[in-house]
C-alpha atoms as a PDB file:
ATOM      1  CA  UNK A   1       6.865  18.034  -3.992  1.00  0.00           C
ATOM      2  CA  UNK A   2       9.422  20.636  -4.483  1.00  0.00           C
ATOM      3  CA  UNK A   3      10.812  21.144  -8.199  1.00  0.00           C
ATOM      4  CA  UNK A   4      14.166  22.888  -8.104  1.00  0.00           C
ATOM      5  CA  UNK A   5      14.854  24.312 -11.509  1.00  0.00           C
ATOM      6  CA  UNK A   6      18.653  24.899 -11.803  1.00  0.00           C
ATOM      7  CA  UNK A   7      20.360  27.649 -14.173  1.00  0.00           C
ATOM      8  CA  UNK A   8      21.878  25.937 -17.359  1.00  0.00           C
ATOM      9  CA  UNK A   9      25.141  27.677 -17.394  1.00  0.00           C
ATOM     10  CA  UNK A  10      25.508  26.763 -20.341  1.00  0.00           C
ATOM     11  CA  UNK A  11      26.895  30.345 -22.682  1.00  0.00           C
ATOM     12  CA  UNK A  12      25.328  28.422 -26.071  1.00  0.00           C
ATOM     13  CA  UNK A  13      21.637  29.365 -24.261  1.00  0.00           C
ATOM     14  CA  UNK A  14      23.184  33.009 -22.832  1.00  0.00           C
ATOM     15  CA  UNK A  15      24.189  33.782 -26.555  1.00  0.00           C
ATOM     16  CA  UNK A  16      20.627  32.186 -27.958  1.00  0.00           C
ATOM     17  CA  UNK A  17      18.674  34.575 -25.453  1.00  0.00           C
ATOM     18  CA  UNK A  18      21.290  37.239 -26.055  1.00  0.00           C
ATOM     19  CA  UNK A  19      20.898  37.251 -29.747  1.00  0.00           C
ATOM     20  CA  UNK A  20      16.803  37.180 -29.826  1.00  0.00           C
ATOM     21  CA  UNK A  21      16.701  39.984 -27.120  1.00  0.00           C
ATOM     22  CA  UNK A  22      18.915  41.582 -29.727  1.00  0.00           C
ATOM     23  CA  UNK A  23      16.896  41.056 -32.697  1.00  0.00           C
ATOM     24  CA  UNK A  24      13.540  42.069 -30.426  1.00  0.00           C
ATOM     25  CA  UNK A  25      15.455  44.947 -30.004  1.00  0.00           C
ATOM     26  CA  UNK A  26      16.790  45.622 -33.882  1.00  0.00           C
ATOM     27  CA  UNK A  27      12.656  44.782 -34.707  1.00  0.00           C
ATOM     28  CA  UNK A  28      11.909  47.516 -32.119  1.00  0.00           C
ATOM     29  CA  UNK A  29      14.146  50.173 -33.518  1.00  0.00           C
ATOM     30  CA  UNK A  30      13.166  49.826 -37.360  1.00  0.00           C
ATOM     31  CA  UNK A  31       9.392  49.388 -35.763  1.00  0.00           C
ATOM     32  CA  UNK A  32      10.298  53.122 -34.194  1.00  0.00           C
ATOM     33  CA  UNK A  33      12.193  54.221 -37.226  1.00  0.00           C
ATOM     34  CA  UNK A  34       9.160  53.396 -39.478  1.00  0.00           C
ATOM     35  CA  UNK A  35       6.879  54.918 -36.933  1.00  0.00           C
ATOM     36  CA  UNK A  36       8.893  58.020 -36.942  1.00  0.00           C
ATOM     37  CA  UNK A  37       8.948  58.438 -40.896  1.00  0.00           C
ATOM     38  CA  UNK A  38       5.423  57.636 -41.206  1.00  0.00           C
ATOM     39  CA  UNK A  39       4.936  60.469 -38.175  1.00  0.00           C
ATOM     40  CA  UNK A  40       7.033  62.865 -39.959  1.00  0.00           C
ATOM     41  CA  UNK A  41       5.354  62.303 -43.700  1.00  0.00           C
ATOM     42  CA  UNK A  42       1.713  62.663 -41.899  1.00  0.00           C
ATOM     43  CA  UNK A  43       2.751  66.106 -39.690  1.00  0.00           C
ATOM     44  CA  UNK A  44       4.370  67.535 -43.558  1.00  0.00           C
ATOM     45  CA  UNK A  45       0.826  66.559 -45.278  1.00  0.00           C
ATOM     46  CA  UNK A  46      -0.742  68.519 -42.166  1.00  0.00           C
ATOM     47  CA  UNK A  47       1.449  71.305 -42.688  1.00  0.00           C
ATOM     48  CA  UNK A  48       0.380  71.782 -46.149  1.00  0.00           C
ATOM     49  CA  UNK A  49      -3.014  71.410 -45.434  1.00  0.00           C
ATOM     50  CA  UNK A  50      -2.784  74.034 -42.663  1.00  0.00           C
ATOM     51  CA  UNK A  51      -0.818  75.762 -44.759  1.00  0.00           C
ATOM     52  CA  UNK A  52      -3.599  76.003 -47.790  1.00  0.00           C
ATOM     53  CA  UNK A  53      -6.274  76.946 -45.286  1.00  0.00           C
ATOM     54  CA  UNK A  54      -4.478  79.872 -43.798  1.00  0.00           C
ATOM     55  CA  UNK A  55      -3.595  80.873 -47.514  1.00  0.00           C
ATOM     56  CA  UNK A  56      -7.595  80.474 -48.453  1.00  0.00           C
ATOM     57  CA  UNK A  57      -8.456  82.628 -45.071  1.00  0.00           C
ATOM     58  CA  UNK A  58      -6.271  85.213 -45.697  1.00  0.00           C
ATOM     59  CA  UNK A  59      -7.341  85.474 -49.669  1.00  0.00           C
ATOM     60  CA  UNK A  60     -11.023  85.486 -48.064  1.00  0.00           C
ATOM     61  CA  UNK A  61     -10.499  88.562 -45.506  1.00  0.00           C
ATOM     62  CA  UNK A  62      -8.644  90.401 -48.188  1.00  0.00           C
ATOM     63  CA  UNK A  63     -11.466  89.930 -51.032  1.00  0.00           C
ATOM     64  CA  UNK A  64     -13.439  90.862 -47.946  1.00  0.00           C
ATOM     65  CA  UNK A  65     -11.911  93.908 -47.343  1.00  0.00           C
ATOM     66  CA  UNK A  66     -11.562  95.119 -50.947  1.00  0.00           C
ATOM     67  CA  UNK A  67     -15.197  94.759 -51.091  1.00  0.00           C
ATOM     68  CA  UNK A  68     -16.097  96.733 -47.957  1.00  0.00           C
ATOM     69  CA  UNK A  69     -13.514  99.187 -49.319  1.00  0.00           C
ATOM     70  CA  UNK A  70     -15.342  99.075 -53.125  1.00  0.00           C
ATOM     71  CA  UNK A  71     -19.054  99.682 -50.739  1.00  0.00           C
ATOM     72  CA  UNK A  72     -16.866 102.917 -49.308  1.00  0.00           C
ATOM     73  CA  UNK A  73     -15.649 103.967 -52.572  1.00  0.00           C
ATOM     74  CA  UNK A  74     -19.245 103.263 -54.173  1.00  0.00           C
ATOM     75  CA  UNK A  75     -21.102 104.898 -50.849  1.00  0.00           C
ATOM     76  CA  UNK A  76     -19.004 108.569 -51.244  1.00  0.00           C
ATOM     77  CA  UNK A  77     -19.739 108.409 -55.263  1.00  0.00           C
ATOM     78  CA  UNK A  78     -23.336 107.985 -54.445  1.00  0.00           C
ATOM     79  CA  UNK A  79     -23.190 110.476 -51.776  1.00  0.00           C
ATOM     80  CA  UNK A  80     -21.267 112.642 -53.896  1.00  0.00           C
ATOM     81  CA  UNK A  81     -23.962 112.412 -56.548  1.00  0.00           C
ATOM     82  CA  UNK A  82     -26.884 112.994 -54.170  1.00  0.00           C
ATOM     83  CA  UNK A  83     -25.399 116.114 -52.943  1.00  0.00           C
ATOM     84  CA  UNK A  84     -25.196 117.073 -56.498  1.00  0.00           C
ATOM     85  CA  UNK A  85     -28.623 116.220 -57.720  1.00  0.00           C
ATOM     86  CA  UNK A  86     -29.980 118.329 -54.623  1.00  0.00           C
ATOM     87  CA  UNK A  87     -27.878 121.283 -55.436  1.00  0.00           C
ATOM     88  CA  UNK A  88     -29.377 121.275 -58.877  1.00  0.00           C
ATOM     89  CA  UNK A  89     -32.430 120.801 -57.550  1.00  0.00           C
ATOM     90  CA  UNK A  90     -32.428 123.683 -54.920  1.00  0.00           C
ATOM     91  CA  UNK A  91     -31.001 125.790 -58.390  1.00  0.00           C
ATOM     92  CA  UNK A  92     -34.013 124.276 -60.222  1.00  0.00           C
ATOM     93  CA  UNK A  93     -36.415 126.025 -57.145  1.00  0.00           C
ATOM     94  CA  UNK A  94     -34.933 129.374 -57.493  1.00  0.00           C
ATOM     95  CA  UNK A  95     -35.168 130.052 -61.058  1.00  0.00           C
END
């Protein structure tokens, strides 16, 4: 048995179809337009946050490299002081 299924030219049931592709389609866009905002709130937050660790890392080598240059400052006053103690040592052998 063959079933022939014939087109209802009917426009009322063009229009129906018409007007839910439509409204699949006006769902769609506020589905990408919601998708888009949420998108564009997360990547800010993840800005910040990238943000606020490249701040911390940079705070970190600085406060590193103060103190390496305090250990230089605090290495030639110690040095400076050693060659002084032996100086007044060496005086203290020739008297």
């Amino acid at each position: 048995m063959i079933v022939v299924l014939e087109r209802d030219d009917d426009n009322e049931s063009d229009d129906f179809v018409d007007q839910k592709i439509q409204r699949i389609q006006l769902c769609d866009d506020n589905l990408d337009e919601w998708c888009l905002e949420k998108l564009n709130l997360e990547f800010e937050c993840l800005r910040e946050i990238t943000r606020v660790i490249i701040q911390k890392a940079i705070e970190e080598i600085i406060n590193f490299y103060l103190q390496l240059k305090s250990a230089d400052e605090i290495f030639e006053l110690l040095s400076q002081e050693i060659s002084r103690l032996q100086e007044l040592y060496a005086c203290q052998l020739r008297k």
